[in-house]
PDB file of N, CA and C in Angstrom:
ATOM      1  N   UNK A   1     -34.154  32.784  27.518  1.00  0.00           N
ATOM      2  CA  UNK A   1     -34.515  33.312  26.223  1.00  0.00           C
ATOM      3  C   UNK A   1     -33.587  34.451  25.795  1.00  0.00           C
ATOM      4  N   UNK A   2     -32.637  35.171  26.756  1.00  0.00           N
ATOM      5  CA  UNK A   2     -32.164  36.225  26.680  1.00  0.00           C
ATOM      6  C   UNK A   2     -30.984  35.413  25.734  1.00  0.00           C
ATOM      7  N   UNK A   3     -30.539  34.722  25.735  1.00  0.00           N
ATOM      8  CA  UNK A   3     -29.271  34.125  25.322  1.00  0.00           C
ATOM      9  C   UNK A   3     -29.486  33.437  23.901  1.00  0.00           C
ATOM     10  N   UNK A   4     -30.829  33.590  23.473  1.00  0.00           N
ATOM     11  CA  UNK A   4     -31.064  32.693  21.732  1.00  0.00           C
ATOM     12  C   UNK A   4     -30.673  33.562  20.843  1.00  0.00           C
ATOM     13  N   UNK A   5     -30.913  34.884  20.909  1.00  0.00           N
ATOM     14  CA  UNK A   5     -29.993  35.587  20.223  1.00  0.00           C
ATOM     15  C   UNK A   5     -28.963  35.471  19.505  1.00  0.00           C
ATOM     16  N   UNK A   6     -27.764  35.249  20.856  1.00  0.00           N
ATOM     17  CA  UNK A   6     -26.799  35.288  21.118  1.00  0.00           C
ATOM     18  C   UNK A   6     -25.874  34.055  19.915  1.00  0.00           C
ATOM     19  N   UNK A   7     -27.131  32.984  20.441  1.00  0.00           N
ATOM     20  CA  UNK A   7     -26.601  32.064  20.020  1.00  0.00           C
ATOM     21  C   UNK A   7     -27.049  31.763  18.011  1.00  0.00           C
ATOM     22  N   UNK A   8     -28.291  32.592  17.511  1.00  0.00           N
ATOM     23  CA  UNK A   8     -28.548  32.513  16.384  1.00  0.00           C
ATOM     24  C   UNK A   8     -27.307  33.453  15.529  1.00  0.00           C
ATOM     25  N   UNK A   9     -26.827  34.683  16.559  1.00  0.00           N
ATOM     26  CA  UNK A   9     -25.841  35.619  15.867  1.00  0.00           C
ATOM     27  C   UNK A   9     -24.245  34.496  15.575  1.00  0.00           C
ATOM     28  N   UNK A  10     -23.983  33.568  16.375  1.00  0.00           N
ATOM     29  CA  UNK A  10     -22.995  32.725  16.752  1.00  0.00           C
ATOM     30  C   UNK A  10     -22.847  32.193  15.380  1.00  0.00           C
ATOM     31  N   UNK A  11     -24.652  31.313  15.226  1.00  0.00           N
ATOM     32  CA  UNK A  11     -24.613  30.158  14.015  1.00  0.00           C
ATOM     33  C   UNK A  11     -24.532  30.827  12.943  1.00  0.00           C
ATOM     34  N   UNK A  12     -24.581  32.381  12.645  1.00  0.00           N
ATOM     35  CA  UNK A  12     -24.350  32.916  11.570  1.00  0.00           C
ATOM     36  C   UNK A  12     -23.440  33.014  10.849  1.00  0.00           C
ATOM     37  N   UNK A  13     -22.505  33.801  11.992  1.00  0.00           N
ATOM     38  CA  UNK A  13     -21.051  33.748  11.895  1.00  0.00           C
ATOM     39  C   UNK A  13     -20.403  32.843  11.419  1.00  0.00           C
ATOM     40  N   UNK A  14     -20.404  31.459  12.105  1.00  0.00           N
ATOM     41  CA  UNK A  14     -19.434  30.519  11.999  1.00  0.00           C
ATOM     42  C   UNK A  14     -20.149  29.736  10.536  1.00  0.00           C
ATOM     43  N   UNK A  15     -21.353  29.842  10.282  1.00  0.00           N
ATOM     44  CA  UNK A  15     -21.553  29.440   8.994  1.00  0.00           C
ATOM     45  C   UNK A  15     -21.254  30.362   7.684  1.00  0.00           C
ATOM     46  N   UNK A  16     -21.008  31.503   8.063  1.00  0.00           N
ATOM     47  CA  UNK A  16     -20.271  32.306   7.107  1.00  0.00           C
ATOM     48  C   UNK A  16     -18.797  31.872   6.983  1.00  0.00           C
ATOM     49  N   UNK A  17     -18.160  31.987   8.180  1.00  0.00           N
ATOM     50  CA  UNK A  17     -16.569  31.403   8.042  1.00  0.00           C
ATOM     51  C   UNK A  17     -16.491  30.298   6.983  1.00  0.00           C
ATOM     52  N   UNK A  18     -17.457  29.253   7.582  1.00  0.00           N
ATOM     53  CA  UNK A  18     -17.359  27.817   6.846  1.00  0.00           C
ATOM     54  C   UNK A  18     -17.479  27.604   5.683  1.00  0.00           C
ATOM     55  N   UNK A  19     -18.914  28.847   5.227  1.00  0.00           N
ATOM     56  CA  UNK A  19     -18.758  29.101   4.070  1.00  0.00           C
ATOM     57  C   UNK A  19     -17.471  29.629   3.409  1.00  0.00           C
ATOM     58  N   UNK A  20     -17.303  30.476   3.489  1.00  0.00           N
ATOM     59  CA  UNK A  20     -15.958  31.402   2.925  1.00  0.00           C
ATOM     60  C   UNK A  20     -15.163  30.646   2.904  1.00  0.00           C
ATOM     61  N   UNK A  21     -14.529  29.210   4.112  1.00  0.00           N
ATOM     62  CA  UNK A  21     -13.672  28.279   3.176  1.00  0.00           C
ATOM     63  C   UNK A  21     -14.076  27.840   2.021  1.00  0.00           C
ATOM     64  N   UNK A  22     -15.158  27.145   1.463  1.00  0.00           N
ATOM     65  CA  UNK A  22     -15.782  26.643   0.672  1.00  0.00           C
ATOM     66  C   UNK A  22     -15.640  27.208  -0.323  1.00  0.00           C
ATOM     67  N   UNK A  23     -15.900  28.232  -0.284  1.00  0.00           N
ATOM     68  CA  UNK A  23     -16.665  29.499  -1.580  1.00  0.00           C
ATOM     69  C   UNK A  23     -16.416  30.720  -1.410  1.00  0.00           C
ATOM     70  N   UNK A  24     -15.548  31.551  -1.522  1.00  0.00           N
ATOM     71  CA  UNK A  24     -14.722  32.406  -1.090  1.00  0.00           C
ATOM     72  C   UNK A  24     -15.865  33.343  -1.219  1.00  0.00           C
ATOM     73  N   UNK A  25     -16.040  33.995  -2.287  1.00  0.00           N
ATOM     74  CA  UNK A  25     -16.871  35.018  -2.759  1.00  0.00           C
ATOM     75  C   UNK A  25     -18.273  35.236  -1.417  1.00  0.00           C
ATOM     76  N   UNK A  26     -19.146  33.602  -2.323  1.00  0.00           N
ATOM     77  CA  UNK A  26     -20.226  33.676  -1.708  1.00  0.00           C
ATOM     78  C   UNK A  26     -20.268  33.654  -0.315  1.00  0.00           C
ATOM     79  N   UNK A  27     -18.811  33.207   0.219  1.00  0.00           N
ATOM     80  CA  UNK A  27     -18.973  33.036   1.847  1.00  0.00           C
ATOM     81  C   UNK A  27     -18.543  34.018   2.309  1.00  0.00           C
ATOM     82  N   UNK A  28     -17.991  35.673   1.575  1.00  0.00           N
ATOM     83  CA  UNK A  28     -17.565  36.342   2.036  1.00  0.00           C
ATOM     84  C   UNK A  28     -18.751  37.265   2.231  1.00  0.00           C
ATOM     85  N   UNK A  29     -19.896  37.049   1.084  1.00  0.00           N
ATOM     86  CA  UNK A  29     -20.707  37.873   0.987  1.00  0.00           C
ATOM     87  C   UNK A  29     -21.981  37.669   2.499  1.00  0.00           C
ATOM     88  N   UNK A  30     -21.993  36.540   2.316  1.00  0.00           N
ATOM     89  CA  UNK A  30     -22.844  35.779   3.672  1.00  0.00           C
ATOM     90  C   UNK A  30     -22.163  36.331   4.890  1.00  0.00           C
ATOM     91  N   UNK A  31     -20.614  36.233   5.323  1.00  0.00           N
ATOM     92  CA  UNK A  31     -19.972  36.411   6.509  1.00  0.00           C
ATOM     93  C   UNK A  31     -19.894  37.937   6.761  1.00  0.00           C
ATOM     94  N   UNK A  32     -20.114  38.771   5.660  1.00  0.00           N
ATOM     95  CA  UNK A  32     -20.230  40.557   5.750  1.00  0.00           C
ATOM     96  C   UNK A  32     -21.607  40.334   6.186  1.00  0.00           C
ATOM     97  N   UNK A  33     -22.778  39.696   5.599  1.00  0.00           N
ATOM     98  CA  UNK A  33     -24.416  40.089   5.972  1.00  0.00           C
ATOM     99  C   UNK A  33     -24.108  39.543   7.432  1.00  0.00           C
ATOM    100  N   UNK A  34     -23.454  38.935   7.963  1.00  0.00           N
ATOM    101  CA  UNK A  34     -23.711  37.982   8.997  1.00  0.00           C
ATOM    102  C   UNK A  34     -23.392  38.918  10.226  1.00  0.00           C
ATOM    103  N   UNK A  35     -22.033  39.259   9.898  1.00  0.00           N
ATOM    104  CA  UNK A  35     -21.251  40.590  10.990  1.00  0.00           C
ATOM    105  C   UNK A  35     -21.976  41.955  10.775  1.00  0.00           C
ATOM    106  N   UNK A  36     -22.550  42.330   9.726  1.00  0.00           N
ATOM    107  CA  UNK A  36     -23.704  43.596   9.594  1.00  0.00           C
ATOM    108  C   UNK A  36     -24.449  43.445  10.793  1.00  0.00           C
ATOM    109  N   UNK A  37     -25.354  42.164  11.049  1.00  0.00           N
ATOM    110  CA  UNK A  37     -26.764  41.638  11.473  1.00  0.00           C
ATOM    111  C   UNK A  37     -25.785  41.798  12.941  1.00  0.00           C
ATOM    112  N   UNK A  38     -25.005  41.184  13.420  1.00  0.00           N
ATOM    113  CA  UNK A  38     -24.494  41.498  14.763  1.00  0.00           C
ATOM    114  C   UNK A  38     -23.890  42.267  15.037  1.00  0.00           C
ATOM    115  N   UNK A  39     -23.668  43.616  14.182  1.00  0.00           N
ATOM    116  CA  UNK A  39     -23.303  45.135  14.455  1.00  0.00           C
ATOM    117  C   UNK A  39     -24.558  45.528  15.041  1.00  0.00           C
ATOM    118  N   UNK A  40     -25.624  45.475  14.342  1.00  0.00           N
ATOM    119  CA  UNK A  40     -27.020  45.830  14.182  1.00  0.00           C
ATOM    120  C   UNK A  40     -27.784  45.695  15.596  1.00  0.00           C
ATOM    121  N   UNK A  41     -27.352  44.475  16.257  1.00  0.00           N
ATOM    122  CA  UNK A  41     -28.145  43.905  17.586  1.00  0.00           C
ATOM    123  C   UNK A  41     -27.108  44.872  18.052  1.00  0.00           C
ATOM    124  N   UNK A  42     -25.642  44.152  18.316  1.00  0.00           N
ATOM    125  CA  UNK A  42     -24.875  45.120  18.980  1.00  0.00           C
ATOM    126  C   UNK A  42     -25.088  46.280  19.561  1.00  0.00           C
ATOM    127  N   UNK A  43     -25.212  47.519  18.196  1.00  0.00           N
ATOM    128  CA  UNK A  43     -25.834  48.684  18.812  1.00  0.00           C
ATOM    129  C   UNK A  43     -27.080  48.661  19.802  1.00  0.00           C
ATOM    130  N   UNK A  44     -28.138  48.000  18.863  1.00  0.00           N
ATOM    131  CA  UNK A  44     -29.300  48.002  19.316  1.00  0.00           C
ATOM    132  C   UNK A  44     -29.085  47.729  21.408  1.00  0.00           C
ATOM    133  N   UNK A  45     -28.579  46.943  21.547  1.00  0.00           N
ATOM    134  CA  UNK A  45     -27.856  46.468  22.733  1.00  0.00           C
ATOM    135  C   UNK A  45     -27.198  47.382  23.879  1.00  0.00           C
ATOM    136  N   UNK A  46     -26.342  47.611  23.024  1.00  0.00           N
ATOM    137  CA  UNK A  46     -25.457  48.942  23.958  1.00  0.00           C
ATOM    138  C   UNK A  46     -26.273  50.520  23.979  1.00  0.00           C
ATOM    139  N   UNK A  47     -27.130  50.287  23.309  1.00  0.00           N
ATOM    140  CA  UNK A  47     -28.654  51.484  23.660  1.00  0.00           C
ATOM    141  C   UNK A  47     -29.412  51.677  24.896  1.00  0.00           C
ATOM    142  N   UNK A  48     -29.571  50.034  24.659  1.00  0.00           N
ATOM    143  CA  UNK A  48     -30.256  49.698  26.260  1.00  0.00           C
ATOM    144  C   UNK A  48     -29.307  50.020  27.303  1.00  0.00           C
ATOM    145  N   UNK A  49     -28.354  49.658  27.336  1.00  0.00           N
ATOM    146  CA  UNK A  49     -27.018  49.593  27.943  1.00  0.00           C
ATOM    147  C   UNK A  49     -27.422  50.848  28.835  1.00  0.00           C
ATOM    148  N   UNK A  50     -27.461  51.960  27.967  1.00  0.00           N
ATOM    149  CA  UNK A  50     -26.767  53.031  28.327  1.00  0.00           C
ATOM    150  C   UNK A  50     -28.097  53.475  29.198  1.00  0.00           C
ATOM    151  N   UNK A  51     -29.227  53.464  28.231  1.00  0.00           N
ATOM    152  CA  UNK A  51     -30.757  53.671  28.625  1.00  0.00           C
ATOM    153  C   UNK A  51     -30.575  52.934  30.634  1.00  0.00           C
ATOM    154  N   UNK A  52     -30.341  51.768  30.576  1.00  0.00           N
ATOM    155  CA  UNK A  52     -30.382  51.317  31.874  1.00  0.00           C
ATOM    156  C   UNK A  52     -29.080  52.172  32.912  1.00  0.00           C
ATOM    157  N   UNK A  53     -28.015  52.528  32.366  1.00  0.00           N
ATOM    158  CA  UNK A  53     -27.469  53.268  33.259  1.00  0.00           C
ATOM    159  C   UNK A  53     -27.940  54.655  33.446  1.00  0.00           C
ATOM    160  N   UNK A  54     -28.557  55.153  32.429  1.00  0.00           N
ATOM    161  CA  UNK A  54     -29.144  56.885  32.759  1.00  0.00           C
ATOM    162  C   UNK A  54     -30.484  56.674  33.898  1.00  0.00           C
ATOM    163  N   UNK A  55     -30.882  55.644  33.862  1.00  0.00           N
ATOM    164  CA  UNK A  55     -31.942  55.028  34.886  1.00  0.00           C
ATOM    165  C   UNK A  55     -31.920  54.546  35.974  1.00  0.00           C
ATOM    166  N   UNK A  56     -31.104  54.029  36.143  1.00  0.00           N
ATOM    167  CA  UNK A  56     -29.848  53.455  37.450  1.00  0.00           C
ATOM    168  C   UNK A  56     -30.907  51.944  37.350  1.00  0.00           C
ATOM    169  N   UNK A  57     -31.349  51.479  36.296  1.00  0.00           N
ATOM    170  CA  UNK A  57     -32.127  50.101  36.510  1.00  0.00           C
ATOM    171  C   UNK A  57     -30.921  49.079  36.429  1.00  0.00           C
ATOM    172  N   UNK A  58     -30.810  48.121  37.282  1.00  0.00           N
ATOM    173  CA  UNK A  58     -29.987  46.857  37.398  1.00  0.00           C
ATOM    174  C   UNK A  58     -29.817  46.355  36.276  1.00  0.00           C
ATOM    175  N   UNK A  59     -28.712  45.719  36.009  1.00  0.00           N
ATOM    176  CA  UNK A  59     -28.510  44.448  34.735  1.00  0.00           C
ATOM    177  C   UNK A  59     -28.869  43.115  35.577  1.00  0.00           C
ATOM    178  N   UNK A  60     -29.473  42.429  34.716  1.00  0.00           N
ATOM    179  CA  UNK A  60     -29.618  40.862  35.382  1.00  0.00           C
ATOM    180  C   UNK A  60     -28.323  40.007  35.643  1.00  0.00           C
ATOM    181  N   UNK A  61     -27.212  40.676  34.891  1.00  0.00           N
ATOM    182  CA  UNK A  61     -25.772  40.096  35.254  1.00  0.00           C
ATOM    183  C   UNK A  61     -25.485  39.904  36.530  1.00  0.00           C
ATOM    184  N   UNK A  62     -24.418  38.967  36.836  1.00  0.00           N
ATOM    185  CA  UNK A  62     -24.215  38.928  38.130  1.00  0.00           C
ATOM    186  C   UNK A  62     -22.647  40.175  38.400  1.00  0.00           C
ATOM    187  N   UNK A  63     -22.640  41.133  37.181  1.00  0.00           N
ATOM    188  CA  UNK A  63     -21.545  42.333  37.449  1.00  0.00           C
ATOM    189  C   UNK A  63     -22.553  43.406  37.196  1.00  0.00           C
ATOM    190  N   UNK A  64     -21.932  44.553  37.934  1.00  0.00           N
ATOM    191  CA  UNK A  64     -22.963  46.051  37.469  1.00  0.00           C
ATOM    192  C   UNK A  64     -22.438  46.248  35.976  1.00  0.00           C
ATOM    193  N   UNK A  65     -23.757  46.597  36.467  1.00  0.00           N
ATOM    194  CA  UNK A  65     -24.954  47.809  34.718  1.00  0.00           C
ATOM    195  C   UNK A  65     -23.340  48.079  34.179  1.00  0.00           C
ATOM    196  N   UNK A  66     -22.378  49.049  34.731  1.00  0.00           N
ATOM    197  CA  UNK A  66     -21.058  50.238  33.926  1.00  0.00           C
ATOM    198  C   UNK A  66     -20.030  48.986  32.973  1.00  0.00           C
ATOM    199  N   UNK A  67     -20.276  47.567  34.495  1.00  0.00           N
ATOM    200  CA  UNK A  67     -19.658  46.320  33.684  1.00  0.00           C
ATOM    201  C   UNK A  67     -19.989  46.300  32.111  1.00  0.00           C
ATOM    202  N   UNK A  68     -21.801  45.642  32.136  1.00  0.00           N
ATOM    203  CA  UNK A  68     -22.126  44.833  31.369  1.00  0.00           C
ATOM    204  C   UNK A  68     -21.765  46.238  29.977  1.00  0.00           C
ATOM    205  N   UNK A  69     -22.081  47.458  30.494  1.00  0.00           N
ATOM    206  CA  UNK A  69     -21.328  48.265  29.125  1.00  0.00           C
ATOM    207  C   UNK A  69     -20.735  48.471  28.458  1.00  0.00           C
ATOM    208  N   UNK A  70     -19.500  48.265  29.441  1.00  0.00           N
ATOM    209  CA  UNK A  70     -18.228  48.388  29.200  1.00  0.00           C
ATOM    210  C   UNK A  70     -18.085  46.869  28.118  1.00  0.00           C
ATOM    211  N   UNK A  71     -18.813  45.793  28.332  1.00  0.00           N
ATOM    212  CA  UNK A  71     -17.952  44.341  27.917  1.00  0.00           C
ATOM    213  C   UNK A  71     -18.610  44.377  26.163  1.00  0.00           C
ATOM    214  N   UNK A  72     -20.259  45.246  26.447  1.00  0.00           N
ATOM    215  CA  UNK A  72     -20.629  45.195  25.202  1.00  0.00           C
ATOM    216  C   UNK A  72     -20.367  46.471  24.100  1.00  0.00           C
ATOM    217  N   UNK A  73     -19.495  46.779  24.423  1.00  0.00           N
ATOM    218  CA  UNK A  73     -18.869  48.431  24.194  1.00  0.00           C
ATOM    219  C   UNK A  73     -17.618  47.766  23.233  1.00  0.00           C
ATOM    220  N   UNK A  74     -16.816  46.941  24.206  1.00  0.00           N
ATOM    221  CA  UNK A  74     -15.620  46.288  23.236  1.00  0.00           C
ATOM    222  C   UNK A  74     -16.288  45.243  22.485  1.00  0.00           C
ATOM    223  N   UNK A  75     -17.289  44.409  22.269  1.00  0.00           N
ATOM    224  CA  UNK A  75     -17.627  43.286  21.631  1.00  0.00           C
ATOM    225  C   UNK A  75     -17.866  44.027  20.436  1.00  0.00           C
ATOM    226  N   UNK A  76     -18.661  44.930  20.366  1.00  0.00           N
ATOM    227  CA  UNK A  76     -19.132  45.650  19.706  1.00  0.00           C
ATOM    228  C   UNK A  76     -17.898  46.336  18.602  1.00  0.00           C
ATOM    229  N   UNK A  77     -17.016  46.755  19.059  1.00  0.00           N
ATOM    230  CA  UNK A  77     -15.858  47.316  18.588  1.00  0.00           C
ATOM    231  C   UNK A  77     -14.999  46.483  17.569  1.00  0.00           C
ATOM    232  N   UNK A  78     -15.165  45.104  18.118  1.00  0.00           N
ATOM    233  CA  UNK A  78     -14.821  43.756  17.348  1.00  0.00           C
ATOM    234  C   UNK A  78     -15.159  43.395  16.628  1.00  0.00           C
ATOM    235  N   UNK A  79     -16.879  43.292  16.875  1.00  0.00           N
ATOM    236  CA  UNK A  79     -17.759  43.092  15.634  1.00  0.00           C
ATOM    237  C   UNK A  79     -17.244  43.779  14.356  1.00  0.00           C
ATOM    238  N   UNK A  80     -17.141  45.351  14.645  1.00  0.00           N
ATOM    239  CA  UNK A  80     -17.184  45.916  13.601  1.00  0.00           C
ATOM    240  C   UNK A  80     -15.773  46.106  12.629  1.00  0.00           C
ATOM    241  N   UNK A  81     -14.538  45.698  13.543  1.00  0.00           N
ATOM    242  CA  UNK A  81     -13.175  45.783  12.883  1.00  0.00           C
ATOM    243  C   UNK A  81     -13.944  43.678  12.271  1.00  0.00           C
ATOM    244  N   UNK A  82     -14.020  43.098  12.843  1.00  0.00           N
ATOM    245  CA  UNK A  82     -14.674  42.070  11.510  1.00  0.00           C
ATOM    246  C   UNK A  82     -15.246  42.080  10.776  1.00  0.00           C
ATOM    247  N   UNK A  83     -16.056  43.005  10.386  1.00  0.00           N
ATOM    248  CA  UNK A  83     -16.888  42.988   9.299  1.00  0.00           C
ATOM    249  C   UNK A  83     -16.143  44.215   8.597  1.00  0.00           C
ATOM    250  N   UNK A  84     -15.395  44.852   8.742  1.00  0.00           N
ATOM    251  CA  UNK A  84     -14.564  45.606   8.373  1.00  0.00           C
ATOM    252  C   UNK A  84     -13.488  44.547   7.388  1.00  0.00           C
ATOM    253  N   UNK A  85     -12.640  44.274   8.074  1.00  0.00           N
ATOM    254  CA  UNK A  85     -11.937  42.505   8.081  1.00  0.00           C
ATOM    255  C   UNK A  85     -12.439  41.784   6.845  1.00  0.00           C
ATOM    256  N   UNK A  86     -13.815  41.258   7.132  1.00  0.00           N
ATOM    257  CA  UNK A  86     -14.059  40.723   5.734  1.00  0.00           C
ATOM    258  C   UNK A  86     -14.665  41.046   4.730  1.00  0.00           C
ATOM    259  N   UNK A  87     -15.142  42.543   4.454  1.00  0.00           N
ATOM    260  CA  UNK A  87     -15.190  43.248   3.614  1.00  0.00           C
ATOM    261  C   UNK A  87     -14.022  43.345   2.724  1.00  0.00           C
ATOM    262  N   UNK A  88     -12.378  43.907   3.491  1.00  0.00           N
ATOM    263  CA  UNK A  88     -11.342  44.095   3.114  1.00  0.00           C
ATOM    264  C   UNK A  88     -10.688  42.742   1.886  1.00  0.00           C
ATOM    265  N   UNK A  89     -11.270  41.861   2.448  1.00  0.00           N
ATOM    266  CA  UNK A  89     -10.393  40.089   2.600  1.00  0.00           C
ATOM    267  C   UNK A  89     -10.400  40.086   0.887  1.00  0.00           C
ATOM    268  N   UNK A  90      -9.578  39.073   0.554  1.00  0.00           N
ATOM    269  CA  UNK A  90      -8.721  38.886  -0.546  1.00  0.00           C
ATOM    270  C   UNK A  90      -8.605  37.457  -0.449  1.00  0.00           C
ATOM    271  N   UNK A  91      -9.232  36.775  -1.842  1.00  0.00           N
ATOM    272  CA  UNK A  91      -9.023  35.280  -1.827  1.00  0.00           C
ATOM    273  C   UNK A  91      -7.448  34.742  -1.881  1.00  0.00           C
ATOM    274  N   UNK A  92      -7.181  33.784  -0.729  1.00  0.00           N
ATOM    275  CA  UNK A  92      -5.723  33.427  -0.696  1.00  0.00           C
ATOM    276  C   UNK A  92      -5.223  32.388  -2.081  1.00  0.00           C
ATOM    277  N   UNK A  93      -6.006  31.743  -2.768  1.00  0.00           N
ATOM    278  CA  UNK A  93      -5.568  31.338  -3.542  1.00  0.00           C
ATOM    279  C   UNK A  93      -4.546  31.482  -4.147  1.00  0.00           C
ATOM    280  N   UNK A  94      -3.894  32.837  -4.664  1.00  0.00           N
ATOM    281  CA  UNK A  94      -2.808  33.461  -5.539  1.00  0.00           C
ATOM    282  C   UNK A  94      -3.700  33.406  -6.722  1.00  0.00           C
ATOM    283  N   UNK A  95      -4.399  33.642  -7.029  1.00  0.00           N
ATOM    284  CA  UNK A  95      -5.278  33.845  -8.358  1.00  0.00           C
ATOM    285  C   UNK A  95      -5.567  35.477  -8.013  1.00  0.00           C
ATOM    286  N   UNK A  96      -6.071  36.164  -9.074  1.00  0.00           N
ATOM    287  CA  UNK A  96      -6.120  37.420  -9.075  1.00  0.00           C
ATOM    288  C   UNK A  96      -7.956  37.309  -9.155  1.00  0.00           C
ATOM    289  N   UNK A  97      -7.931  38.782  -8.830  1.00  0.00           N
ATOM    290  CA  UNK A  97      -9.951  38.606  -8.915  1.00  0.00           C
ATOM    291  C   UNK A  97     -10.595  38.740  -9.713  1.00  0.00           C
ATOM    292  N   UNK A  98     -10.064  38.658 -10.931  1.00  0.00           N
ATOM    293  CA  UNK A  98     -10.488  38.793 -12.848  1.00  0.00           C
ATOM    294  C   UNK A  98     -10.572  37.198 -12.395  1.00  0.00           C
ATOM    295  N   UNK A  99      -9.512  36.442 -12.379  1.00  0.00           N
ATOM    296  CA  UNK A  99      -9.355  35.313 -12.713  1.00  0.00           C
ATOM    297  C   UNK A  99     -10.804  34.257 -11.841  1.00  0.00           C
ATOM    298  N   UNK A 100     -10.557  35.208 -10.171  1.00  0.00           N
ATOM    299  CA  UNK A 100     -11.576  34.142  -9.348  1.00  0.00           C
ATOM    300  C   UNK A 100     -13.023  34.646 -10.260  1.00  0.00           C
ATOM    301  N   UNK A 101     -13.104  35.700 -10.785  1.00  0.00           N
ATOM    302  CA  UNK A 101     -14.907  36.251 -10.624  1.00  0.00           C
ATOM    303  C   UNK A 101     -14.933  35.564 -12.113  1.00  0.00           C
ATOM    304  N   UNK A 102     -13.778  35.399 -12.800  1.00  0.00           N
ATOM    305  CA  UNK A 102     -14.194  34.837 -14.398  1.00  0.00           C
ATOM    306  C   UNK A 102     -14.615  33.270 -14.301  1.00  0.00           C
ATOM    307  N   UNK A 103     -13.762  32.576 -13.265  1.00  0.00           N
ATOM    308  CA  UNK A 103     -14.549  31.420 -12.807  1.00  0.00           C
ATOM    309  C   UNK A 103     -15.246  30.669 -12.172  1.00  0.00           C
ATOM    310  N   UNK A 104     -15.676  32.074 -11.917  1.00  0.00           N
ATOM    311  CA  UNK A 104     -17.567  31.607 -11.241  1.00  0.00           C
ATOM    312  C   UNK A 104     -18.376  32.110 -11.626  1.00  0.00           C
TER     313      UNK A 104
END
């Protein structure tokens, strides 16, 4: 159960990407809510993280607790230069954004 998460944050993502080919705008707007929502766990995550190392309680990983921190410390870091990323993003078309937002 620990891993459905994981995997609902996954189907978000990649249905934002898919979107954003499709539909630039709307899939950009979906793929920012999408990388928000797995900033959001993220932290929430690396809380515990830390909570379990000030405690010296085990990770269920098969690497130590400083590991599993360390791995969700950089995921985390990623997350957020992506949603950074597609906040920034710019439809490749060569159309300007008068032109994309006037025709939709």
């Amino acid at each position: 159960m620990a891993l459905f998460d994981d995997y609902v944050l996954a189907a978000l993502v990649l249905y934002g990407a898919w979107l954003a080919g499709r539909d630039f705008r709307r899939g950009q707007c979906f793929l920012a809510a999408a990388w928000g929502v797995v900033c959001g766990v993220g932290y929430g995550s690396i809380m515990g993280q830390i909570q379990r190392l000030q405690t010296g309680e085990p990770d269920p990983a098969p690497i130590s607790t400083l590991s599993v921190a360390v791995i969700k410390t950089v995921l985390f870091a990623l997350s957020l230069i992506a949603l950074i990323a597609t906040l920034r993003a710019r439809p490749t078309s060569g159309k300007s954004d008068a032109e994309v937002t006037r025709n939709h």
